[in-house]
C-alpha atoms as a PDB file:
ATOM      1  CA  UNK A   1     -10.701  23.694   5.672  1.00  0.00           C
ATOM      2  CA  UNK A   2      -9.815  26.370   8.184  1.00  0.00           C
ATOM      3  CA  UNK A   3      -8.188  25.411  11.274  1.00  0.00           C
ATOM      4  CA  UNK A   4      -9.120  21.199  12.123  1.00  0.00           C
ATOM      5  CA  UNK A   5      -6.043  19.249  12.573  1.00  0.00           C
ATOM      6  CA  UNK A   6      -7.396  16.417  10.978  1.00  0.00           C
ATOM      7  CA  UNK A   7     -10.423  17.486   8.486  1.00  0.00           C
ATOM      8  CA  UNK A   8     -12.957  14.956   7.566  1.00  0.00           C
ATOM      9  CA  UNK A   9     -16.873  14.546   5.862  1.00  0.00           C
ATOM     10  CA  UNK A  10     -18.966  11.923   7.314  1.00  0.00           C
ATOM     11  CA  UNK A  11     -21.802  10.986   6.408  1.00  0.00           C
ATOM     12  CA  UNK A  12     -24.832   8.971   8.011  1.00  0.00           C
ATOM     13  CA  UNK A  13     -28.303   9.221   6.500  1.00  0.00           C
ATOM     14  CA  UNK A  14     -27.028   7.752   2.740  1.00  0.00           C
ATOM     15  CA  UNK A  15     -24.637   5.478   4.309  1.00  0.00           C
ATOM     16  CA  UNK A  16     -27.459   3.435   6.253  1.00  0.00           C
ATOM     17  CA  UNK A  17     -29.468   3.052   3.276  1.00  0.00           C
ATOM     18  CA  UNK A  18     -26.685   1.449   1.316  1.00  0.00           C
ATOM     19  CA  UNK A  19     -25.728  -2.190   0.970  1.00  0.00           C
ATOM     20  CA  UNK A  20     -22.323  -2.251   1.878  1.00  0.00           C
ATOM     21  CA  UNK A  21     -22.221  -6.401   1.734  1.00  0.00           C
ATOM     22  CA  UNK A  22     -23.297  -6.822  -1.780  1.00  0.00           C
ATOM     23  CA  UNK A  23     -21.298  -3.532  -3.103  1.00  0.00           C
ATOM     24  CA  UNK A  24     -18.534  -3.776  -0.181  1.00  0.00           C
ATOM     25  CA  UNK A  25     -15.540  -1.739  -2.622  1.00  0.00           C
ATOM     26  CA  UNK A  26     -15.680   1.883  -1.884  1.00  0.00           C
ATOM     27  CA  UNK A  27     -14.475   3.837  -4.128  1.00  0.00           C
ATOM     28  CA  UNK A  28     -13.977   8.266  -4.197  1.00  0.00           C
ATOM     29  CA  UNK A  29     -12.139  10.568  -6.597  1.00  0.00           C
ATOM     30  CA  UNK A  30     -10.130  13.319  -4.142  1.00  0.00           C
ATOM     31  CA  UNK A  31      -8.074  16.416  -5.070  1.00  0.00           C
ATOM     32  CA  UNK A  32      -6.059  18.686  -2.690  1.00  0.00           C
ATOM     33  CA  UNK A  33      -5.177  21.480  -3.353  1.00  0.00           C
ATOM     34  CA  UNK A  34      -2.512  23.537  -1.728  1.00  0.00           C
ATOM     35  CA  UNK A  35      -1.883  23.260   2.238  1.00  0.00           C
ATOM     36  CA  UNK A  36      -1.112  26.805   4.157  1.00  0.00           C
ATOM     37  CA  UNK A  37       2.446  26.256   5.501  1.00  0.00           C
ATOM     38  CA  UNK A  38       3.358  22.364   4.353  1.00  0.00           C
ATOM     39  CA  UNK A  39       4.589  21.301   1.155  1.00  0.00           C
ATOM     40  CA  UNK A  40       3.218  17.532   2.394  1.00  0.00           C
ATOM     41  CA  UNK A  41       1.646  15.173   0.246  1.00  0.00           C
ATOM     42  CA  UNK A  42      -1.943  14.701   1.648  1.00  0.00           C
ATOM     43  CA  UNK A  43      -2.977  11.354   3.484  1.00  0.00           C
ATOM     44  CA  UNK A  44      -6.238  10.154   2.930  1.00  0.00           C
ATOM     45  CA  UNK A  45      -8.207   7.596   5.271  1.00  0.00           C
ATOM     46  CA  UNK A  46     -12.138   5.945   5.113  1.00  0.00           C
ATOM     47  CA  UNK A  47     -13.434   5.269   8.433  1.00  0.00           C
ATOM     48  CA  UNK A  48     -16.883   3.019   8.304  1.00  0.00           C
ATOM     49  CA  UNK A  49     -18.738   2.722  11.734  1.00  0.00           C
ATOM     50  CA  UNK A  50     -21.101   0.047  12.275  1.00  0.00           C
ATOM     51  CA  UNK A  51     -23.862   0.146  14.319  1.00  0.00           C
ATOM     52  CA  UNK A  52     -22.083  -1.777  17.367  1.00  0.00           C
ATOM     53  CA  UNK A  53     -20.374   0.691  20.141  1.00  0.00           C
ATOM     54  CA  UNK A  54     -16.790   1.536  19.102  1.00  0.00           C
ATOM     55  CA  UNK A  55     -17.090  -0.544  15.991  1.00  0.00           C
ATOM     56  CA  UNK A  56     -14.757   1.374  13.662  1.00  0.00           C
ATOM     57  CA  UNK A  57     -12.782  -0.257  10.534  1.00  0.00           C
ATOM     58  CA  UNK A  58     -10.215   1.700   9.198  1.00  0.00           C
ATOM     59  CA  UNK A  59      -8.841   1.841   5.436  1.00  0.00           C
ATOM     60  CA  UNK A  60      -4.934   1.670   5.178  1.00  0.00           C
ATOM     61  CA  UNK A  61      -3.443   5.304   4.489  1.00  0.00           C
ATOM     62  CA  UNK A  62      -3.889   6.428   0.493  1.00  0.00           C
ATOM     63  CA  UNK A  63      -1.195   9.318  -0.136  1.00  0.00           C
ATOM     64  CA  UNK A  64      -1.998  12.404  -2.673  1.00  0.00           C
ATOM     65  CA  UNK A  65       0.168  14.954  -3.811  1.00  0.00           C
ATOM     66  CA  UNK A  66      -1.016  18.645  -3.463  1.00  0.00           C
ATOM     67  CA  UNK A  67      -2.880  19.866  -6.504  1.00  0.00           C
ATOM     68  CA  UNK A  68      -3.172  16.286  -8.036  1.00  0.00           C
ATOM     69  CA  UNK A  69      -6.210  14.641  -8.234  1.00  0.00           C
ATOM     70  CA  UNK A  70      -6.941  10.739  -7.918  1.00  0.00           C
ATOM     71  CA  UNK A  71      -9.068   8.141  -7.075  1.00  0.00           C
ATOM     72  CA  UNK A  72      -9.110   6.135  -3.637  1.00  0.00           C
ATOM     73  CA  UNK A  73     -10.042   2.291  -3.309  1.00  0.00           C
ATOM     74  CA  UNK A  74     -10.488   0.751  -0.225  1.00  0.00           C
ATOM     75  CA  UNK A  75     -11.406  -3.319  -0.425  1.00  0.00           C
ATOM     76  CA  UNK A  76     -13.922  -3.756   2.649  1.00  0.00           C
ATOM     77  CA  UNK A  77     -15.131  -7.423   1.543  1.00  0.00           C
ATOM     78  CA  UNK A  78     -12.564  -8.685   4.743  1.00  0.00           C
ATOM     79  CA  UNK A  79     -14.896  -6.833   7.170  1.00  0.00           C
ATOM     80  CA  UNK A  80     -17.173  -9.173   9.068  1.00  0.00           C
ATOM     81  CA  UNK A  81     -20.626  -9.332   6.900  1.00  0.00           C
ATOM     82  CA  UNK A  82     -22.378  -8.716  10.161  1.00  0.00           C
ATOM     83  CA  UNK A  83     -20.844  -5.099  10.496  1.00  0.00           C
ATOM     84  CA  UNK A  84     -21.221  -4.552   6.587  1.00  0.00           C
ATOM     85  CA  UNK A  85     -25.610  -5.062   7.297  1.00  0.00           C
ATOM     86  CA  UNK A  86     -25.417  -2.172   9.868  1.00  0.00           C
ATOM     87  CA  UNK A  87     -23.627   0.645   8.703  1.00  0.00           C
ATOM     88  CA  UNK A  88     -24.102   4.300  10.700  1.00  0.00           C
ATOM     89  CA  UNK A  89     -21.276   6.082   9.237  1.00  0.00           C
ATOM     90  CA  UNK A  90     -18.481   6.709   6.916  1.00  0.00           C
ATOM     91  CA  UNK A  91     -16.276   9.003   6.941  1.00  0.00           C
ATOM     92  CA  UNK A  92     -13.030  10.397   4.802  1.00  0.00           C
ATOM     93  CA  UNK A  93     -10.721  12.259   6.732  1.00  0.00           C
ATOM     94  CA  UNK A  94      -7.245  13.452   5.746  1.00  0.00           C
ATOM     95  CA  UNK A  95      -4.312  15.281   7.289  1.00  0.00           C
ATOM     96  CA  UNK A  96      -0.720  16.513   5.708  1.00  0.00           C
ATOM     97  CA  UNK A  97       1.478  12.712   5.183  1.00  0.00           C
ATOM     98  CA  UNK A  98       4.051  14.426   7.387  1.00  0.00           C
ATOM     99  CA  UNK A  99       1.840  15.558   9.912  1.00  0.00           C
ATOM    100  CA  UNK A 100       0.612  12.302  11.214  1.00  0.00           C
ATOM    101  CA  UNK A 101      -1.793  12.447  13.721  1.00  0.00           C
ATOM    102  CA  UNK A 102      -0.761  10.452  16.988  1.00  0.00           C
ATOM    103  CA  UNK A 103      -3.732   9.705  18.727  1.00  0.00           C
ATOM    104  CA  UNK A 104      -7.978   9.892  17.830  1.00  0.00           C
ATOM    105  CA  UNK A 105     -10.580  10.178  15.294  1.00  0.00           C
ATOM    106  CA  UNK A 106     -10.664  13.889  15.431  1.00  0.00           C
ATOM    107  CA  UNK A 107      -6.746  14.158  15.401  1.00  0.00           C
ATOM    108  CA  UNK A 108      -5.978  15.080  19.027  1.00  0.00           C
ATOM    109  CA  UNK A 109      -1.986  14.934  19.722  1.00  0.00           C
ATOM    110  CA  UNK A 110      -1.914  16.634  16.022  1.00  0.00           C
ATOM    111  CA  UNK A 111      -0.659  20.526  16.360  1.00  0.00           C
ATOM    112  CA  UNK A 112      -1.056  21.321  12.721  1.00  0.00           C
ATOM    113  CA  UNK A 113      -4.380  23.498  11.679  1.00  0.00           C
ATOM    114  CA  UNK A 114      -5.219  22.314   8.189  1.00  0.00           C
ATOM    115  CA  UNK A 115      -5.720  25.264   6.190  1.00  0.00           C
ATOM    116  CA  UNK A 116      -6.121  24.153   2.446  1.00  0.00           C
ATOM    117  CA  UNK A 117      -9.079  22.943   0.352  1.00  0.00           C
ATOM    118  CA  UNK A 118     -10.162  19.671  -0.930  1.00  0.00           C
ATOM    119  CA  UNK A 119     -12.032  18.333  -3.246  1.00  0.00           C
ATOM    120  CA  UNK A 120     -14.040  15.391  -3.003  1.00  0.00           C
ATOM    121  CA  UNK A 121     -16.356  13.873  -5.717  1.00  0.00           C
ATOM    122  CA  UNK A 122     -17.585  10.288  -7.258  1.00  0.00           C
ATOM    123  CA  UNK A 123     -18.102   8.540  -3.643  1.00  0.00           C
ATOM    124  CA  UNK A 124     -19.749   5.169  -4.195  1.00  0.00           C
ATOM    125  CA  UNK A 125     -20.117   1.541  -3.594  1.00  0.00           C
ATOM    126  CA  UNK A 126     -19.639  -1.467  -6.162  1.00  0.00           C
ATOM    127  CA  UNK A 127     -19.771  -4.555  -6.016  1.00  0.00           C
ATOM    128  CA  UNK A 128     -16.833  -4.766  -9.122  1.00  0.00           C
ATOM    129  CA  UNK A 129     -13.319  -5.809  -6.951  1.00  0.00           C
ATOM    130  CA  UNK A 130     -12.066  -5.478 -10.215  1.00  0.00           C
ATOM    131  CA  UNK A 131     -12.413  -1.321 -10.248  1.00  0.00           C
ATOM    132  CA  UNK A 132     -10.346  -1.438  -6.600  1.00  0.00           C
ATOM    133  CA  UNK A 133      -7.668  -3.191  -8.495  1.00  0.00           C
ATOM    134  CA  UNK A 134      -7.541  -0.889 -11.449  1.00  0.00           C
ATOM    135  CA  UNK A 135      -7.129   1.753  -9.077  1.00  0.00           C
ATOM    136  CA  UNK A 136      -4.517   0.499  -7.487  1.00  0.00           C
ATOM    137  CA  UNK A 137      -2.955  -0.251 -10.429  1.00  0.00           C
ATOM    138  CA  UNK A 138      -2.881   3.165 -12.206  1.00  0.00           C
ATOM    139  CA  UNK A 139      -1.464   4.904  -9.268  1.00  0.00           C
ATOM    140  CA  UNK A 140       1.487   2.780  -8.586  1.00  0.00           C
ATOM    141  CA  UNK A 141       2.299   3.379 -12.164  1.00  0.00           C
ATOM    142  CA  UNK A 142       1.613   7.115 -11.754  1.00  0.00           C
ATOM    143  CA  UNK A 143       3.296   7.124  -8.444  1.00  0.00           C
ATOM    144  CA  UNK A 144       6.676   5.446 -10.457  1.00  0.00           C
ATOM    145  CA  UNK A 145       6.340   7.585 -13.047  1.00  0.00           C
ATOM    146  CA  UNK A 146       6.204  11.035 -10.628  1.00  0.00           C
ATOM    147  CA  UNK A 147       9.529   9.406  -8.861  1.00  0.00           C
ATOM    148  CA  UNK A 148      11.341   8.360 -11.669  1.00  0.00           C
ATOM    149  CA  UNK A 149      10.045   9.538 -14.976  1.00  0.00           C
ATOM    150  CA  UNK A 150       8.656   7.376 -18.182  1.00  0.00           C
ATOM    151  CA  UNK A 151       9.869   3.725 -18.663  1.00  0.00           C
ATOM    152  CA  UNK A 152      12.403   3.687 -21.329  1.00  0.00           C
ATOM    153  CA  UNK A 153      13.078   0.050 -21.497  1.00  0.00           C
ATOM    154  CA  UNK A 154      11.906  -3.441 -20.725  1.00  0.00           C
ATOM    155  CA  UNK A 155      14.599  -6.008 -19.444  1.00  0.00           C
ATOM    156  CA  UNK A 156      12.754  -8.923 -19.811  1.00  0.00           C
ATOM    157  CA  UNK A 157      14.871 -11.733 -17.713  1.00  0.00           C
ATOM    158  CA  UNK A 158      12.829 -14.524 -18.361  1.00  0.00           C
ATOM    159  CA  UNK A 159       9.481 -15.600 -20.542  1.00  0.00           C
ATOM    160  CA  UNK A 160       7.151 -18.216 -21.033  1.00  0.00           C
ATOM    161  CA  UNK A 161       3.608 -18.693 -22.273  1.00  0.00           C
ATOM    162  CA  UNK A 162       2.712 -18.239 -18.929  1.00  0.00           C
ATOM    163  CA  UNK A 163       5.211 -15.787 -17.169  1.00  0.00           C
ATOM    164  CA  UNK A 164       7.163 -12.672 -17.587  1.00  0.00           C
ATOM    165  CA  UNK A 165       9.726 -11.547 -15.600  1.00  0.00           C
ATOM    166  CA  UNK A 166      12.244  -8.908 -16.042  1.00  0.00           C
ATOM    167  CA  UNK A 167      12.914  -5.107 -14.736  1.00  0.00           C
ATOM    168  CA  UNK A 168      11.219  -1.504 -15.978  1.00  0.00           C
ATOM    169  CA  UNK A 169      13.970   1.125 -17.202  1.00  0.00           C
ATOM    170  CA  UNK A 170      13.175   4.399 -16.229  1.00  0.00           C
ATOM    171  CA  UNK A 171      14.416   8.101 -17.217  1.00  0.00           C
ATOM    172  CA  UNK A 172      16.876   8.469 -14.095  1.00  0.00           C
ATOM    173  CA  UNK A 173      18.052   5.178 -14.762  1.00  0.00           C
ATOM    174  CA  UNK A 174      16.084   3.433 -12.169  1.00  0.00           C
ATOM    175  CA  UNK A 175      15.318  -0.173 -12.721  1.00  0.00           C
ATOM    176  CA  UNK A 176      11.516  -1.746 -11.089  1.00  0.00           C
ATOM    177  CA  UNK A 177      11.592  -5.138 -10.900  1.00  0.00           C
ATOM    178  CA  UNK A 178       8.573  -6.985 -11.954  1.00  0.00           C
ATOM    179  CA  UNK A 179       6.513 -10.708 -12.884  1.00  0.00           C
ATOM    180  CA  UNK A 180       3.568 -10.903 -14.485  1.00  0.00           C
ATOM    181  CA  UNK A 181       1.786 -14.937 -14.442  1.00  0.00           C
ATOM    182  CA  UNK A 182      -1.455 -15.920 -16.137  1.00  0.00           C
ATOM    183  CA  UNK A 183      -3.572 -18.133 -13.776  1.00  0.00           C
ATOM    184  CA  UNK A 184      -5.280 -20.963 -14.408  1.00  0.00           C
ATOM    185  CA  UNK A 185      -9.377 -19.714 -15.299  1.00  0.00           C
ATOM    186  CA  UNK A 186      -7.255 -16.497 -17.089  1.00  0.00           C
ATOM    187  CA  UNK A 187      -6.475 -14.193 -14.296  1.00  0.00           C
ATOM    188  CA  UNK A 188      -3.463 -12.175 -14.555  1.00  0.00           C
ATOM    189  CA  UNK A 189      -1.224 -11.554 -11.286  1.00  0.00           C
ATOM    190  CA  UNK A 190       1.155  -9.019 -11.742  1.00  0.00           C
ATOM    191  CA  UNK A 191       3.880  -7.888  -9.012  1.00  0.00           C
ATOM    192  CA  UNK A 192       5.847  -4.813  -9.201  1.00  0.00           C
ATOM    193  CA  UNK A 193       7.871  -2.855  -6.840  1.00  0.00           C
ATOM    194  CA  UNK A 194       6.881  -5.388  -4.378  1.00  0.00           C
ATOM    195  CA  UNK A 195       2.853  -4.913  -4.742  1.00  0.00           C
ATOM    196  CA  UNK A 196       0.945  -7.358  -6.041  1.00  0.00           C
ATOM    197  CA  UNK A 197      -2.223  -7.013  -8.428  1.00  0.00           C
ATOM    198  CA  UNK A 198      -4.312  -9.651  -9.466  1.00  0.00           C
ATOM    199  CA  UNK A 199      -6.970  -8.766 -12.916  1.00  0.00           C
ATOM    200  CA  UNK A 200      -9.705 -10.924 -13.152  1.00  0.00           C
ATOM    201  CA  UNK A 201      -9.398 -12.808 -17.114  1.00  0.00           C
ATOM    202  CA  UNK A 202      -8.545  -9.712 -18.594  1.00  0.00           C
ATOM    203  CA  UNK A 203      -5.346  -8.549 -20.667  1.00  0.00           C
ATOM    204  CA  UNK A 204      -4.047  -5.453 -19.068  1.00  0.00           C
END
């Protein structure tokens, strides 16, 4: 990207063949690479467009780190099923995380000129929530990891049959609370650093 203050890809003629109600979890594998002049991590954003004027949902802001590649989730089952049967466009647009733009799609009230590349791969629908959670999942455990370094012990606090709780060691001596709670039908709900995840009858 060469100059845009907020680059994005859109597309238009895939997304309105696409069945964004029966598939609505969105999924896309990203890597930035280095930004000209910023040493920001890299703040990625889906916009979907439905086929009413201004109708525009918005995914909550997924941070990268330069040169690191992962994979972005965004849950749009909570959009109203009438805007999920007419998509006209989707788009993933990004800026530096410390750079946030202030006003508009196309990043006006942003000075910054984005010079950098990025890598985008792996866009597609499913209609599996449980792949949004698993990404979610492995980067907050990535993301602790890059802050704070391995886990080196497990202060477990309390335990049942049904619930864990206790606190993550890590490296620099950082301690993560967390509770993890089987549910009745065998779902697991985990919280950790104050996010919740919730795996669908499987052992994690």
């Amino acid at each position: 990207m060469e100059g845009d203050s907020q680059p994005a890809v859109r597309n238009q003629r895939a997304v309105r063949d696409a069945d964004f109600t029966d598939a609505p979890y969105l999924l896309a594998d990203v890597l930035p690479g280095s930004i000209a002049d910023s040493d920001s991590a890299v703040s990625f954003r889906f916009r979907y467009h439905s086929a009413g004027p201004g109708d525009v949902a918005e995914s909550p802001e997924i941070t990268v780190e330069q040169r690191y590649g992962q994979r972005l989730a965004w849950d749009m089952s909570e959009i109203a099923d009438e805007k999920l049967a007419a998509p006209r466009r989707l788009e993933i647009a990004w800026y530096p995380a410390d750079r946030p733009v202030s006003t508009g799609p196309q990043g006006k009230g942003s000075s910054f000129d984005y010079r950098g590349r990025v890598y985008l791969d792996n866009v597609h629908l499913t209609d599996n929530r449980q792949q949004v959670t698993i990404t979610r999942w492995v980067r907050k455990r990535r993301e602790l990891q890059r802050s704070h370094g391995f886990p080196i012990d497990d202060d477990v606090q309390s335990s049942t049959d049904a619930i864990r709780a206790g606190r993550f060691v890590y490296d620099d001596g950082t301690e993560i609370p967390y509770s993890a709670e089987i549910l009745a039908g065998g779902d697991i709900r985990i919280e950790i650093d104050d996010e919740r995840f919730r795996f669908e009858g499987v052992a994690v």
